[in-house]
N, C-alpha and C. Protein backbone atom coordinates (compact mmCIF):
# COMPACT_ATOMS: atom_id res chain seq x y z
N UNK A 1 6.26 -86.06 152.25
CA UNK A 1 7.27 -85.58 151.34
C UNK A 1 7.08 -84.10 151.03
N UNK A 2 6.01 -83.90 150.58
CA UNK A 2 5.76 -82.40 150.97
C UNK A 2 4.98 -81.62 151.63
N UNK A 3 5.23 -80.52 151.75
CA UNK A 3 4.67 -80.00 153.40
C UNK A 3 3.18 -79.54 152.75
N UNK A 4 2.62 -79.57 154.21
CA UNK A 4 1.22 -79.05 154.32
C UNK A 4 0.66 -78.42 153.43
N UNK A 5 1.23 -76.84 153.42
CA UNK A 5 0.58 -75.82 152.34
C UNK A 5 1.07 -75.92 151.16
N UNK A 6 1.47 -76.85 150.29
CA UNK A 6 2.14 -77.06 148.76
C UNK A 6 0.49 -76.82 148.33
N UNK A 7 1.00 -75.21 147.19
CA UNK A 7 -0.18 -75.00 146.28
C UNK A 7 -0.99 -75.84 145.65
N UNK A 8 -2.16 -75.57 145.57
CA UNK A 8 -2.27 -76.40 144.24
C UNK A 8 -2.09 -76.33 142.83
N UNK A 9 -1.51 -77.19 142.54
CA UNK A 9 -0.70 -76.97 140.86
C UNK A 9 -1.51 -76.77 140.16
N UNK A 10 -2.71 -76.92 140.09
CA UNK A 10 -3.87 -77.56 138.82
C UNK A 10 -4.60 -75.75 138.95
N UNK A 11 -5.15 -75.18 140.28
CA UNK A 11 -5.68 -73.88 140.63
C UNK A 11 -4.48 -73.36 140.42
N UNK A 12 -3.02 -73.00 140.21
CA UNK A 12 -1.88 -71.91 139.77
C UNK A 12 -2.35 -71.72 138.31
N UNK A 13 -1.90 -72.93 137.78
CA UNK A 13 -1.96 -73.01 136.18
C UNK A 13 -3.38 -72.80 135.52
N UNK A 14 -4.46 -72.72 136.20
CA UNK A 14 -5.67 -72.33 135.71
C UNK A 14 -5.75 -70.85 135.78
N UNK A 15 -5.16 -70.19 137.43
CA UNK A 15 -5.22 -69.21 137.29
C UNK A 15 -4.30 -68.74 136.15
N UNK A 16 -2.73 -68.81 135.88
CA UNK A 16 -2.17 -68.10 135.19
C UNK A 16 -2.59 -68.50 133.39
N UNK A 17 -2.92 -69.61 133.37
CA UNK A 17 -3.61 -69.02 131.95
C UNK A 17 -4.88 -68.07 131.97
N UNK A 18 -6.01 -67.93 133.34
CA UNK A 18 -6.90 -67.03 132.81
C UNK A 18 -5.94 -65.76 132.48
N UNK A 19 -4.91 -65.61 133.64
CA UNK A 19 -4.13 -63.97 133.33
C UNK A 19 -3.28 -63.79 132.35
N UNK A 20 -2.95 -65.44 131.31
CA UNK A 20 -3.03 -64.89 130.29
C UNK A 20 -3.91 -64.50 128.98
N UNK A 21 -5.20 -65.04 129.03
CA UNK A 21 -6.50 -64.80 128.71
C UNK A 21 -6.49 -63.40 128.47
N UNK A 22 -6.44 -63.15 129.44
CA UNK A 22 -6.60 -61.00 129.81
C UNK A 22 -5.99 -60.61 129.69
N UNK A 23 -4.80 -60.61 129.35
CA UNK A 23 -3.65 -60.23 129.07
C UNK A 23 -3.49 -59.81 127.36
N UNK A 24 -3.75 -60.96 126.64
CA UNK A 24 -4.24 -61.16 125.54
C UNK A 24 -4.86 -60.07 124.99
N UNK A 25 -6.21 -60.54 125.92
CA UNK A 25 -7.46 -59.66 125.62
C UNK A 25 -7.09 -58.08 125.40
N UNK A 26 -6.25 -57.53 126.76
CA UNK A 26 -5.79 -56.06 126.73
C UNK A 26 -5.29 -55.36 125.89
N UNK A 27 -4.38 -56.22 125.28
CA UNK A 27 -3.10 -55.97 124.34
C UNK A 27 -3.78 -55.92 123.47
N UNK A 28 -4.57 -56.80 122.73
CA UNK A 28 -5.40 -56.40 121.41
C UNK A 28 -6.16 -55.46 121.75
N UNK A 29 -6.85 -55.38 122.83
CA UNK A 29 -7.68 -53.60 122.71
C UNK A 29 -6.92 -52.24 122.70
N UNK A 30 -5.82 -52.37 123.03
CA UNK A 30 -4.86 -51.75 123.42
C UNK A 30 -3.96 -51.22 122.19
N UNK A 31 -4.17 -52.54 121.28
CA UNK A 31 -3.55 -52.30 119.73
C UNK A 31 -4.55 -51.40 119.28
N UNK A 32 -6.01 -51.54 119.30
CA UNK A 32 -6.84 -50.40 118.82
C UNK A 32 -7.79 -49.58 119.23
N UNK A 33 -6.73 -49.15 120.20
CA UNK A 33 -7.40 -47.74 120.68
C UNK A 33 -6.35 -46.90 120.38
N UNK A 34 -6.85 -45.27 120.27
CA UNK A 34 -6.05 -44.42 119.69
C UNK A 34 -6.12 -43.16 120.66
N UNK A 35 -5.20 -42.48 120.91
CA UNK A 35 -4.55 -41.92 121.80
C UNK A 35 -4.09 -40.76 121.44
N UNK A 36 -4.41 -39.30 121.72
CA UNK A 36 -3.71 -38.41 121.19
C UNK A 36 -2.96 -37.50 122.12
N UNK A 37 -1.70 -36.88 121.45
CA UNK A 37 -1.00 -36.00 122.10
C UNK A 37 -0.20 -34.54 121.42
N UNK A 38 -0.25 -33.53 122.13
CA UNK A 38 -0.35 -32.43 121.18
C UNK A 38 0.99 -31.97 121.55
N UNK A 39 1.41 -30.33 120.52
CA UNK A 39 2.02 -29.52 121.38
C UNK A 39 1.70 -29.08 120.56
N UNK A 40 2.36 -26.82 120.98
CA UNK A 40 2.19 -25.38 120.58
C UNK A 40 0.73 -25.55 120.77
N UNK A 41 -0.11 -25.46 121.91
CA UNK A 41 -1.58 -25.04 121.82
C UNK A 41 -2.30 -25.74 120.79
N UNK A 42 -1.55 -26.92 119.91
CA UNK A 42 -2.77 -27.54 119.17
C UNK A 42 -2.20 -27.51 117.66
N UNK A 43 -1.40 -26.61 118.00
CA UNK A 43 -0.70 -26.69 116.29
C UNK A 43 -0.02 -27.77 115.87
N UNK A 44 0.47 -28.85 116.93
CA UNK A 44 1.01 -30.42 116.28
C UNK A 44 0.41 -31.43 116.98
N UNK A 45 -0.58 -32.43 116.57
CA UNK A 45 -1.53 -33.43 117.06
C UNK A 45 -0.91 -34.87 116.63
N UNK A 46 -0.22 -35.24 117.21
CA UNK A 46 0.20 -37.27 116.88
C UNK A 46 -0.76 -37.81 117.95
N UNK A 47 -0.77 -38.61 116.81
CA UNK A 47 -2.23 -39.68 116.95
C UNK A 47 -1.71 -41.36 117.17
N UNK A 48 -1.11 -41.86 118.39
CA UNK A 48 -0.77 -43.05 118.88
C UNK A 48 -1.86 -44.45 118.65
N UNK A 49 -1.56 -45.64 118.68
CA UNK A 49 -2.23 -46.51 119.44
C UNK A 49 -1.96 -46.96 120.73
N UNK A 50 -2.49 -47.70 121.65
CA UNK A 50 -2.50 -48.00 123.28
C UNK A 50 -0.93 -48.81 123.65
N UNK A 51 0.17 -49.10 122.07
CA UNK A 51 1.63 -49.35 122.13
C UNK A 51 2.57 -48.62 122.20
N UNK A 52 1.26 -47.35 121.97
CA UNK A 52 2.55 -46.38 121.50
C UNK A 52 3.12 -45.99 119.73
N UNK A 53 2.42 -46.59 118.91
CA UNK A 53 2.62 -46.92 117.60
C UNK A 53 2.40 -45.64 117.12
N UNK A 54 3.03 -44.69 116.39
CA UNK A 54 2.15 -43.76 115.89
C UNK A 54 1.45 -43.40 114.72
N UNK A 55 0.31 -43.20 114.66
CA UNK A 55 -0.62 -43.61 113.73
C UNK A 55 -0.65 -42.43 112.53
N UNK A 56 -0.35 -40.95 113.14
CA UNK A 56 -0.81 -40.27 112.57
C UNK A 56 -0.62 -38.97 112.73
N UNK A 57 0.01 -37.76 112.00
CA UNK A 57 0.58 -36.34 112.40
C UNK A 57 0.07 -35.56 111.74
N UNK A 58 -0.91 -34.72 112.48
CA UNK A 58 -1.17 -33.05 111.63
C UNK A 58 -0.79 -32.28 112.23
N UNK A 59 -0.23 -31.38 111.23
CA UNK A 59 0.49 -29.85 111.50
C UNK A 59 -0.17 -28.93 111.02
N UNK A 60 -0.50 -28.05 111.80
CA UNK A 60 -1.47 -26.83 111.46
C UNK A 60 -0.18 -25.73 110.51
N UNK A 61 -1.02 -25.37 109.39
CA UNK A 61 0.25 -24.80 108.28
C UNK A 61 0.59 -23.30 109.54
N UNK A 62 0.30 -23.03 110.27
CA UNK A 62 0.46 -21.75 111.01
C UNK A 62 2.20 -22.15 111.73
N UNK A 63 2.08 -23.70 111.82
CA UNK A 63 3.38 -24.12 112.81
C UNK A 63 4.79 -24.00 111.61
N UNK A 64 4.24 -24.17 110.23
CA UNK A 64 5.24 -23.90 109.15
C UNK A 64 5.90 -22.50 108.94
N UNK A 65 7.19 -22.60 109.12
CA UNK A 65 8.17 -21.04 108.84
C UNK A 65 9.11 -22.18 108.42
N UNK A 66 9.15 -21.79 107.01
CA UNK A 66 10.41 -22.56 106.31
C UNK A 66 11.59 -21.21 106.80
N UNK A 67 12.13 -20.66 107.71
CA UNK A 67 12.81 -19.93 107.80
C UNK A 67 13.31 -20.90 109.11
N UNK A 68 12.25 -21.83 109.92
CA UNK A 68 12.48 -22.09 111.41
C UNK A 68 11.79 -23.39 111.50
N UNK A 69 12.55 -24.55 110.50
CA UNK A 69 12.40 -25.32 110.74
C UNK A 69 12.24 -26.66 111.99
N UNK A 70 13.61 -25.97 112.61
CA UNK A 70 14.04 -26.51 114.10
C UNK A 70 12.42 -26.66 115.07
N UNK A 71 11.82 -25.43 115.20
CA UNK A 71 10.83 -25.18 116.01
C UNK A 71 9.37 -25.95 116.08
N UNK A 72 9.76 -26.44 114.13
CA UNK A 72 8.82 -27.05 114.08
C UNK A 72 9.14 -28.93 114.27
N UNK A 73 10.46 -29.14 114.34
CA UNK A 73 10.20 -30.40 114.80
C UNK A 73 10.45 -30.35 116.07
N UNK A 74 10.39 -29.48 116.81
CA UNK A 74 11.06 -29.69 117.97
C UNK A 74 9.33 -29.67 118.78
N UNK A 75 8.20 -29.24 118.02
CA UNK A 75 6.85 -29.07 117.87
C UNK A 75 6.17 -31.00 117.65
N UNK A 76 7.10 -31.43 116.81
CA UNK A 76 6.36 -32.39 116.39
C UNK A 76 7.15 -33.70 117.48
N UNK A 77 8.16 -33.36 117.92
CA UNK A 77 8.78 -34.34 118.81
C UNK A 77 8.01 -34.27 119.96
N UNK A 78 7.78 -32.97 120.36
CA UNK A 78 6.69 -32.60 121.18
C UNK A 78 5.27 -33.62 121.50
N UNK A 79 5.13 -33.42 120.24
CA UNK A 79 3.35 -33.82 120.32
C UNK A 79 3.65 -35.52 120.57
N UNK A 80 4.66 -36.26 119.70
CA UNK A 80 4.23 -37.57 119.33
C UNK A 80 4.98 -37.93 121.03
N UNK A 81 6.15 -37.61 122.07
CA UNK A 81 6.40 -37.81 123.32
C UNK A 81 4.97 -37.22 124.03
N UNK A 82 4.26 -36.60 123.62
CA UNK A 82 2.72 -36.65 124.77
C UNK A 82 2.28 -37.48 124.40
N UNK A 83 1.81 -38.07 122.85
CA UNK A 83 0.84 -38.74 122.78
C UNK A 83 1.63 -40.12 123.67
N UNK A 84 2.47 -40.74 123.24
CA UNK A 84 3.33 -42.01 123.89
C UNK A 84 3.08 -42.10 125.29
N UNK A 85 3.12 -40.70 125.95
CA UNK A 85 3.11 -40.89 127.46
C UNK A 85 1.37 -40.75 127.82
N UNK A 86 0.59 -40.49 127.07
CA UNK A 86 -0.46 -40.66 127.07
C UNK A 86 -1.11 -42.35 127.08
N UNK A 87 -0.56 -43.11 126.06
CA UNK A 87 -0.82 -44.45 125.36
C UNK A 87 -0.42 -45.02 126.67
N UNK A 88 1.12 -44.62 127.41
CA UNK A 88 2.08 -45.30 128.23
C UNK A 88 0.62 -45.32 129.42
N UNK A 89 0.17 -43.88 129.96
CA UNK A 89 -1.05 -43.97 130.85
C UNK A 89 -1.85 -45.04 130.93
N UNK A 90 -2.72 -45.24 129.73
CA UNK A 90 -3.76 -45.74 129.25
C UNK A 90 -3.59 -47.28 129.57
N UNK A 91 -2.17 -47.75 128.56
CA UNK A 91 -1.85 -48.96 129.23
C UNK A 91 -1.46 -49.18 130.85
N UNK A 92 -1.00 -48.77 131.06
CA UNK A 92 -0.94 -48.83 132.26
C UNK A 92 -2.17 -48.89 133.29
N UNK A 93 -3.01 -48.31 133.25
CA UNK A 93 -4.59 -48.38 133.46
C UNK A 93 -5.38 -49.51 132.93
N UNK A 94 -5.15 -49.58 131.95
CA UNK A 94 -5.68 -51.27 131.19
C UNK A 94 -4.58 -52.54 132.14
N UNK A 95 -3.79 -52.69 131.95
CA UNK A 95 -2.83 -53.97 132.27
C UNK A 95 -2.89 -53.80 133.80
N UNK A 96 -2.64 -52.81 134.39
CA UNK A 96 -2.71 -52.72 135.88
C UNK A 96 -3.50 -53.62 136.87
N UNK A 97 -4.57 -54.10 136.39
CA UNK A 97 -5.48 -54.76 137.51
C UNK A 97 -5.16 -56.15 136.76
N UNK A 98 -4.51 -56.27 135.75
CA UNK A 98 -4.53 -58.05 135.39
C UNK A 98 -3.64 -58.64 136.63
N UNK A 99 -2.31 -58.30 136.77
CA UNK A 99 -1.87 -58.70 138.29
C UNK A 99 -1.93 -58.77 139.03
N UNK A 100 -3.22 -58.27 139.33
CA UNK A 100 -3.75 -58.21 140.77
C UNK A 100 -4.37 -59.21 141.47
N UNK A 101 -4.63 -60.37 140.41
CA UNK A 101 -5.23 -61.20 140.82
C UNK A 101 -4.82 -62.53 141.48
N UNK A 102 -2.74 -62.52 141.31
CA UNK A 102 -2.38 -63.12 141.75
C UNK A 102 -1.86 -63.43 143.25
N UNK A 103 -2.02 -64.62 143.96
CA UNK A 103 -1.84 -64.30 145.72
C UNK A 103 -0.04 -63.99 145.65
N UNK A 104 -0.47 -63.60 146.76
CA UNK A 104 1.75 -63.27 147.04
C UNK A 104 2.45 -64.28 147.09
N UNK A 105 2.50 -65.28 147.09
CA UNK A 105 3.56 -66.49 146.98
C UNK A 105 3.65 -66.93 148.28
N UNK A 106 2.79 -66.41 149.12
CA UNK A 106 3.22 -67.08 150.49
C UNK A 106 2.12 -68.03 151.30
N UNK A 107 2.74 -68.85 152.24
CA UNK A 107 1.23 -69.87 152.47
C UNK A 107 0.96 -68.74 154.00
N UNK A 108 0.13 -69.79 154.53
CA UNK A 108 -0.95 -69.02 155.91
C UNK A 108 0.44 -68.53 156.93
N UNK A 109 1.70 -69.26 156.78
CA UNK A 109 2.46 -69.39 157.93
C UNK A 109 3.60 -67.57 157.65
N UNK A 110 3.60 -67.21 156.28
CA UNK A 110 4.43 -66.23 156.60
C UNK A 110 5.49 -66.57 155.75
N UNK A 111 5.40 -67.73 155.08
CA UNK A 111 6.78 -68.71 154.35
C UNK A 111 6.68 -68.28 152.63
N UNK A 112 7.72 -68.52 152.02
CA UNK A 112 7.74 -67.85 150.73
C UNK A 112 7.31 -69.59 150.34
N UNK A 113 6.67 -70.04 149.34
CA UNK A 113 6.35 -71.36 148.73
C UNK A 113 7.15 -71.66 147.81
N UNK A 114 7.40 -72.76 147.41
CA UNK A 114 8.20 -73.06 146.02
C UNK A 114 9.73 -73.72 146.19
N UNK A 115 10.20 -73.69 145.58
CA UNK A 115 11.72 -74.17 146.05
C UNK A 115 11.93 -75.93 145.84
N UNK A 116 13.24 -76.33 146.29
CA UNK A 116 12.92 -77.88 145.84
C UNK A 116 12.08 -78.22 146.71
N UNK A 117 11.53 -79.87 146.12
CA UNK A 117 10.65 -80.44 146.60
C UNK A 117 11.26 -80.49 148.13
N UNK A 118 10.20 -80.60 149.02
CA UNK A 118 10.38 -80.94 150.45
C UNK A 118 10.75 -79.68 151.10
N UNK A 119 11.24 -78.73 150.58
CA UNK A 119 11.56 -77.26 151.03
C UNK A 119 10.51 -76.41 151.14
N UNK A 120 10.31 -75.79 152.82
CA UNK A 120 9.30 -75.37 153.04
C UNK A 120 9.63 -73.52 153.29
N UNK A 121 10.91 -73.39 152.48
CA UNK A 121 11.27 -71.92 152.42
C UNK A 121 11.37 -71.27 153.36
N UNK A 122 11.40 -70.52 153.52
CA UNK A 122 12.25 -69.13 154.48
C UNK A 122 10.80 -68.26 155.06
N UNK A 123 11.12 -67.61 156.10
CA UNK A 123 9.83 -66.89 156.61
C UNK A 123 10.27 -65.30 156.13
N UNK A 124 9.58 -64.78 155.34
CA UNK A 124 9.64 -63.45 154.94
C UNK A 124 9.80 -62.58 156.20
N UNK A 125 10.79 -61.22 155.96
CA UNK A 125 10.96 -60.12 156.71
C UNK A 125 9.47 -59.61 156.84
């Protein structure tokens, strides 16, 4: 009834809860680690967590001209889009290898697996 290479169900589902195990695991380290990103040479510092959350903004009083306000948020939009694409890095570097651990969906023959029962799928390009 079903063919040869039908996975084993019991080794899928073990694996995909360990990857969600680690997954888990990432995301909470990920909630607290902190991440920084600047602009003007240092004069606006946002301070992210590994979500992207932002934790935290100092402005060096040198970046203040109440005459030129614009400059200075355009300073602070600055900093907190580095820090984000910084965090965005980081995760990305953390979560990156959790998927890796899964096989490609295909058995020894070249065939995609899965599908209704008795269906032994299509042979990949």
């Amino acid at each position: 009834m079903f063919p040869e290479a039908t996975p084993d169900m019991q080794s899928m589902l073990a694996q995909a809860a360990a990857m969600q195990e680690q997954l888990m695991a990432a995301q909470e380290q990920l909630a607290s680690t902190r991440v920084q990103g600047s602009s003007g040479g240092g004069l606006v510092t946002a301070t992210v967590n590994g979500t992207g959350e932002l934790l935290a903004l100092s402005i060096d009083p040198e970046a203040c001209d109440p005459d030129d306000t614009e400059t200075l948020a355009d300073l602070v939009v600055a900093a907190v889009h580095d820090a984000a694409s910084n965090a965005a890095r980081a995760a990305a570097e953390q979560l990156g290898g959790i998927a890796g651990g899964l096989d490609d969906g295909r058995d020894d023959g070249g065939h995609e697996l899965g599908g209704p029962a008795g269906f032994s799928g299509t042979p990949r390009p």
